[in-house]
Protein backbone atom coordinates (compact mmCIF):
# COMPACT_ATOMS: atom_id res chain seq x y z
CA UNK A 1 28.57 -4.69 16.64
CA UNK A 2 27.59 -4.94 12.68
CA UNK A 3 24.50 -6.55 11.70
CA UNK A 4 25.50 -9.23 8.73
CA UNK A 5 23.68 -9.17 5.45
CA UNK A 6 25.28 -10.79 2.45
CA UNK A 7 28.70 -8.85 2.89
CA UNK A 8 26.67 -5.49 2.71
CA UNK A 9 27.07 -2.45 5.08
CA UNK A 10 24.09 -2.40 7.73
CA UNK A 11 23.64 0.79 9.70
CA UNK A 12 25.21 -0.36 13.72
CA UNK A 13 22.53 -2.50 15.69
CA UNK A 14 22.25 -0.76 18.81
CA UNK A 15 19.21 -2.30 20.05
CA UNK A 16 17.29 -0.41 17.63
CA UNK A 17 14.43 -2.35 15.79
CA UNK A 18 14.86 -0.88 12.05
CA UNK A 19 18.07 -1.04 10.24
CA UNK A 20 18.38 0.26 6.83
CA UNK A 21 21.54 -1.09 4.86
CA UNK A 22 22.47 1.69 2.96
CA UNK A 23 24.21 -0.44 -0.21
CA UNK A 24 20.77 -1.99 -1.49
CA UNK A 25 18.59 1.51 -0.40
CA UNK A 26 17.98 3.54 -3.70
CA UNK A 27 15.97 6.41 -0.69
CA UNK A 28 12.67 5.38 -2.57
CA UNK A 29 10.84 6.76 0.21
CA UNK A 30 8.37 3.76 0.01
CA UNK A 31 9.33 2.44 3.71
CA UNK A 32 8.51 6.42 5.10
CA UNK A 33 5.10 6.43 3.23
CA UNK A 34 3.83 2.57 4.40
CA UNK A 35 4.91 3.39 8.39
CA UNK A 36 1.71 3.53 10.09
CA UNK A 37 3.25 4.76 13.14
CA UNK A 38 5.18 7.51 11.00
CA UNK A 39 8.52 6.50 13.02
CA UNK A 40 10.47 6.82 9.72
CA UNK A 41 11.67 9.94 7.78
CA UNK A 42 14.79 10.96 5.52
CA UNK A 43 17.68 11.54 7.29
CA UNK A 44 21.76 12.22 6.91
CA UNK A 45 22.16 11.61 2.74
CA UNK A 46 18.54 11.19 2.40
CA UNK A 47 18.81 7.94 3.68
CA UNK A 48 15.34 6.71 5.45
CA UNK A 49 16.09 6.55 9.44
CA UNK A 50 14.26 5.67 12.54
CA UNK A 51 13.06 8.85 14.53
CA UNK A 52 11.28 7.27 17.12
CA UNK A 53 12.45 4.11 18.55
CA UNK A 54 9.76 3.48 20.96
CA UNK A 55 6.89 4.20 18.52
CA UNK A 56 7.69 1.48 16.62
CA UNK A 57 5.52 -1.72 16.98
CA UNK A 58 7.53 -3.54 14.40
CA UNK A 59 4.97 -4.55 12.32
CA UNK A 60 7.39 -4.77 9.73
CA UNK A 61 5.63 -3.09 7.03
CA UNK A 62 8.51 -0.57 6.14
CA UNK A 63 10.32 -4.67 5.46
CA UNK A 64 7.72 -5.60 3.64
CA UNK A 65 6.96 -3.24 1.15
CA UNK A 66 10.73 -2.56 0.80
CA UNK A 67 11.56 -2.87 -3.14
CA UNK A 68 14.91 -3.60 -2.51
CA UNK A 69 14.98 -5.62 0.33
CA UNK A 70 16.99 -2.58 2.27
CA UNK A 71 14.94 -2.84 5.10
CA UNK A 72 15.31 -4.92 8.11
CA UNK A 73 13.13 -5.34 11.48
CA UNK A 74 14.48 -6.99 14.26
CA UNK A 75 12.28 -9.52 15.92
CA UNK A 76 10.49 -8.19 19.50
CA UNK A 77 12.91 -9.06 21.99
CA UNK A 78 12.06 -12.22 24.10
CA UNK A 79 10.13 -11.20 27.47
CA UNK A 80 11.97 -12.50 30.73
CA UNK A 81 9.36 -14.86 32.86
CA UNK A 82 9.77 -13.87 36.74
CA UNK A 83 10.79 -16.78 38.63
CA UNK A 84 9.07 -17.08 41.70
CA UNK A 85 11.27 -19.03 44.79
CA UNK A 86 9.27 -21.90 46.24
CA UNK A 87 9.81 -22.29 50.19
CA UNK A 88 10.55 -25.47 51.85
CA UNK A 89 7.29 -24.92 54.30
């Protein structure tokens, strides 16, 4: 499964909340240095990657300070409401 972006290559979904398409990134660095949670560094071809998944509280700062617009966060996923059965008492 690709993430779609204006015909641009976006780095596989997988679930994870950060994808960085790799077409628009010039590896600025700015999205590394703006991560409060420090859940970003410079990975394969110096291109910035997520490091830790579950440290990120998508705040979408690493998005928003993004120059290039290389940087996407996926919204939080939806939370599933338990549905309690009623009994015919």
């Amino acid at each position: 499964m690709r993430a779609e972006n204006r015909n641009s290559t976006v780095e596989p979904v997988n679930d994870l909340p950060v994808r960085i398409n790799h077409d628009w990134c010039k590896k600025c660095g700015i999205c590394i240095a703006f991560c409060p949670r420090q859940v970003l560094a410079f990975g394969a071809g110096d291109y910035p990657e997520l490091v830790d998944a579950e440290g990120c509280t998508r705040c979408k700062m690493c998005e928003l300070m993004c120059p290039d617009f290389a940087v996407v966060v996926a919204d939080r996923p939806a939370k599933k409401d338990k549905v309690e059965e009623v009994s015919g008492q």
